[in-house]
Protein backbone atom coordinates (compact mmCIF):
# COMPACT_ATOMS: atom_id res chain seq x y z
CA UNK A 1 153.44 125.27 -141.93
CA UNK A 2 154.32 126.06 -145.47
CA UNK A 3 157.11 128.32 -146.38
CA UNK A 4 156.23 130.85 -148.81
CA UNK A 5 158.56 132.47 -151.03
CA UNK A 6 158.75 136.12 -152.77
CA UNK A 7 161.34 137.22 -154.90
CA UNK A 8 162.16 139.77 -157.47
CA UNK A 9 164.82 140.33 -159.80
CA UNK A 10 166.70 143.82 -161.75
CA UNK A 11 169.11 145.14 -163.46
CA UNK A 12 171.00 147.68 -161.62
CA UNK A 13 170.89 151.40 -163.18
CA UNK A 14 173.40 152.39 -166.45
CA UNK A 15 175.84 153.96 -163.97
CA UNK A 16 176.37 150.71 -161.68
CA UNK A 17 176.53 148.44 -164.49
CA UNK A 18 180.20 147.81 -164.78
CA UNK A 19 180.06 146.97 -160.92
CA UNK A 20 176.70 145.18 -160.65
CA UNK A 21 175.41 141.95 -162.49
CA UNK A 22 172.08 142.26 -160.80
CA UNK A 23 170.35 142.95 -157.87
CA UNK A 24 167.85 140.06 -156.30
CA UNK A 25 165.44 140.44 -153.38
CA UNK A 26 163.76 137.35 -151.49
CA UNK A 27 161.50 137.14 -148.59
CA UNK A 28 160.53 134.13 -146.68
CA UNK A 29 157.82 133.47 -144.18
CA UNK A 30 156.59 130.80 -142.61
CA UNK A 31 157.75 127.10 -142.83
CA UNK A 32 160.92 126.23 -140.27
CA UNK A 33 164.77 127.91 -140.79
CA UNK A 34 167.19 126.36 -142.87
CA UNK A 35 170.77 126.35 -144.07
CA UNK A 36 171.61 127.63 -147.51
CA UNK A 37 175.26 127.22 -148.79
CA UNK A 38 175.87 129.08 -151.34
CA UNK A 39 178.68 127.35 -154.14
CA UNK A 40 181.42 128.91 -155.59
CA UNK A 41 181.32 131.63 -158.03
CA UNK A 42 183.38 134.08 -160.52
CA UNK A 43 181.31 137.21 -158.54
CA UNK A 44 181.07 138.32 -155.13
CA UNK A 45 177.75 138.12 -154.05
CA UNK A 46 176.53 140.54 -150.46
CA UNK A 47 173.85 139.50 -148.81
CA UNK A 48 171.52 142.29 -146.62
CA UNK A 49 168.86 140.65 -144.38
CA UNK A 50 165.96 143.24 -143.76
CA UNK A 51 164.79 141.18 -140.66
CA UNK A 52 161.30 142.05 -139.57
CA UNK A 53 162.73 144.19 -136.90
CA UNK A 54 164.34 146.27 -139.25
CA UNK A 55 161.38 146.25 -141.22
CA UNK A 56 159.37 147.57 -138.05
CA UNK A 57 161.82 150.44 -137.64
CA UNK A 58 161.92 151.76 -141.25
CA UNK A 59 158.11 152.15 -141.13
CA UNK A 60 158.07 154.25 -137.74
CA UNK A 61 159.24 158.00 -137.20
CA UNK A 62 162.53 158.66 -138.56
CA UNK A 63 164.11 159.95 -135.29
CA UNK A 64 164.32 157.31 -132.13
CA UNK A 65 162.26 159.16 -129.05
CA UNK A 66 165.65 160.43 -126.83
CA UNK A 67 164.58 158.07 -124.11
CA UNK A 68 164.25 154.89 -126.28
CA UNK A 69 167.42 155.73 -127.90
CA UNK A 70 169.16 155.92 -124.32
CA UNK A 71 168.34 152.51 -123.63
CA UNK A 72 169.22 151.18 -127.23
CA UNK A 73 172.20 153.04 -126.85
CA UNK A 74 172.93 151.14 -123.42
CA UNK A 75 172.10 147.81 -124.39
CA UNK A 76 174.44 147.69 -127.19
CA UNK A 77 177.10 149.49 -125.04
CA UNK A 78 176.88 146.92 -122.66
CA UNK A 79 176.92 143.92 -124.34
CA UNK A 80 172.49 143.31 -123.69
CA UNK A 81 173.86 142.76 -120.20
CA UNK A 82 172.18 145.66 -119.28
CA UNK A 83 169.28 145.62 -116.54
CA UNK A 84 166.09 146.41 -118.56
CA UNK A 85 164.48 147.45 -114.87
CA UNK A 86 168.06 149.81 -114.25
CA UNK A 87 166.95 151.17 -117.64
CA UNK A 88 163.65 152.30 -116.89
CA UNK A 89 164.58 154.01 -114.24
CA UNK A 90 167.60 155.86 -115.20
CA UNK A 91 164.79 157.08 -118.32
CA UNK A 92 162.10 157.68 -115.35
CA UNK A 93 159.75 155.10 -117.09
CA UNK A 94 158.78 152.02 -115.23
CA UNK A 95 159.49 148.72 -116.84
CA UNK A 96 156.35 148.34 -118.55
CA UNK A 97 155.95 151.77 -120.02
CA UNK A 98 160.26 151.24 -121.50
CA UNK A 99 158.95 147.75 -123.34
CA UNK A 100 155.85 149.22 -124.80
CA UNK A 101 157.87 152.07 -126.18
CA UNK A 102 160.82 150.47 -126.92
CA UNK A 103 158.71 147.25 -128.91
CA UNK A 104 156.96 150.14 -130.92
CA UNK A 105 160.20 151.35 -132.18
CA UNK A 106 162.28 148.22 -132.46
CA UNK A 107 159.38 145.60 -132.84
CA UNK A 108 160.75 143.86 -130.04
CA UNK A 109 160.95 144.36 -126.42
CA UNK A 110 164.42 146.05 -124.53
CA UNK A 111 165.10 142.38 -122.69
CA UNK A 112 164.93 140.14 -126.21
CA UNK A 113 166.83 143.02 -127.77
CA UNK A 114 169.70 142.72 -124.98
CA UNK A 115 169.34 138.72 -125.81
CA UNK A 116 170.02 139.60 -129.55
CA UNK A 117 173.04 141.84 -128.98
CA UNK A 118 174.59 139.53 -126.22
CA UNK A 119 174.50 136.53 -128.73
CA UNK A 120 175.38 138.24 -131.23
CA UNK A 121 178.62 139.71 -129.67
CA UNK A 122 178.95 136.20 -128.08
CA UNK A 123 179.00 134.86 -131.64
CA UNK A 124 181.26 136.86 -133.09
CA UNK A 125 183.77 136.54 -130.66
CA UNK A 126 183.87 132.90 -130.25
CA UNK A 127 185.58 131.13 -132.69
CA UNK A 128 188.31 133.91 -131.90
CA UNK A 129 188.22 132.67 -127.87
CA UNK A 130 188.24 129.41 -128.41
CA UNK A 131 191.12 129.45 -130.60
CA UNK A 132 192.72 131.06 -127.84
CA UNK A 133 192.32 128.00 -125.70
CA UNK A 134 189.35 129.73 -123.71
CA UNK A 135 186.80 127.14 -122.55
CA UNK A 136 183.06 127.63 -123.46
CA UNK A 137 181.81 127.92 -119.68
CA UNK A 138 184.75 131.11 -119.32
CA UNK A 139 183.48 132.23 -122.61
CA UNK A 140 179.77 132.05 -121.26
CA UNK A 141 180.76 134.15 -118.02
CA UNK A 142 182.18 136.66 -119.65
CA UNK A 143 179.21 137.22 -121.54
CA UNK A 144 177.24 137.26 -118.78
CA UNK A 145 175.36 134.16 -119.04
CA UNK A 146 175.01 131.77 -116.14
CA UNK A 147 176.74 128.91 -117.02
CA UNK A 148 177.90 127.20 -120.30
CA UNK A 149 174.48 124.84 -119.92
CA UNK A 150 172.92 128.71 -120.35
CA UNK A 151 175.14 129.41 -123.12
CA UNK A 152 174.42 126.20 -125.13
CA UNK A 153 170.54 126.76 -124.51
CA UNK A 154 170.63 130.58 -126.24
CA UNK A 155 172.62 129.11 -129.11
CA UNK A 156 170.39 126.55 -129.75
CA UNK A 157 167.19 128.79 -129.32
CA UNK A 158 169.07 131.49 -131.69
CA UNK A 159 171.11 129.16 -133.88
CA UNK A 160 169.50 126.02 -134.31
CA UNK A 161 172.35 123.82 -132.70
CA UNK A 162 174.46 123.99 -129.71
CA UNK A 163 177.66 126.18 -129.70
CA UNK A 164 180.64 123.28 -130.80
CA UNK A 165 178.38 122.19 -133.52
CA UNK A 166 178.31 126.09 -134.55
CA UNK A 167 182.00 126.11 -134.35
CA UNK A 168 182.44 123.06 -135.90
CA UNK A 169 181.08 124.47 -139.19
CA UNK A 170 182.21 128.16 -138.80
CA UNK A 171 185.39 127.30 -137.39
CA UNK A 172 186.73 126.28 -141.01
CA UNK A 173 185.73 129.58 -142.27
CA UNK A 174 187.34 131.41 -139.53
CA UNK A 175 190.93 129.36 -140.06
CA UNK A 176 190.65 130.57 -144.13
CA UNK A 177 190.28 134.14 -143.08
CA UNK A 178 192.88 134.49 -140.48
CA UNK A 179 195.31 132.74 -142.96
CA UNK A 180 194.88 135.03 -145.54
């Protein structure tokens, strides 16, 4: 599949000028993910992804229904350890009536939204663990995967390659900022 590529360019308003160059927007769809490194330069460039989730929940009502937001709530509280079924009932949904309502706010469902905020926390926490001396299958328990065999599966699903090659590239940039 081709990638296809969208992209626009401005100049930020009078006011923000002494702060801001310029602002640029891209989207990307299709074709398979990739790695961009970006080189070294005089300004400080901040990156926002609008992922199509995000996307999903800026076009729906502008309050979360109470019951949806419970679970959100719970998932990120927890880690996305949370028991999508446990959820549903502590709401008084069942489990199929919580995914429909929770993919039509979030434009996913509550169990690959738990997935998303358990790797996520699991990523941001591991170069720290491991630098600790931790070993990846104590770092995938208390995450609340399986095994480390589960762990290395989700981070090549999520992240394109298992979790030392991850570390392997991220590690470097984790050593420059805790030196600083």
């Amino acid at each position: 599949m081709a990638a296809e590529t969208e992209s626009v360019t401005a100049r930020p308003i009078p006011a923000l000028r002494p702060y801001v160059d310029w602002y640029s927007g891209y989207r990307e769809t299709g074709g398979l993910p990739s790695v961009h490194r970006g080189l070294p330069s005089p300004q400080l460039t901040l990156i926002f992804t609008l992922t199509e989730l995000l996307l999903s929940r800026l076009d729906t009502r502008a309050e979360f229904q109470p019951e949806v937001q419970h679970v959100w709530r719970t998932l990120l509280a927890s880690g996305g350890t949370a028991e999508v079924a446990g959820l549903a009932k502590s709401v008084g949904w069942s489990t199929r009536h919580l995914s429909g309502r929770f993919h039509r706010e979030f434009g996913v469902g509550p169990k690959a939204f738990g997935r998303l905020v358990r790797f996520r926390r699991t990523a941001s926490q591991l170069p720290r663990a491991v630098a600790a001396g931790h070993h990846l299958a104590e770092i995938a328990a208390a995450h609340g995967y399986y095994d480390q065999a589960h762990l290395a599966a989700e981070f090549r699903a999520l992240a394109g390659c298992p979790p030392t090659a991850w570390l392997a590239a991220e590690f470097r940039n984790f050593q420059a900022r805790e030196q600083s």
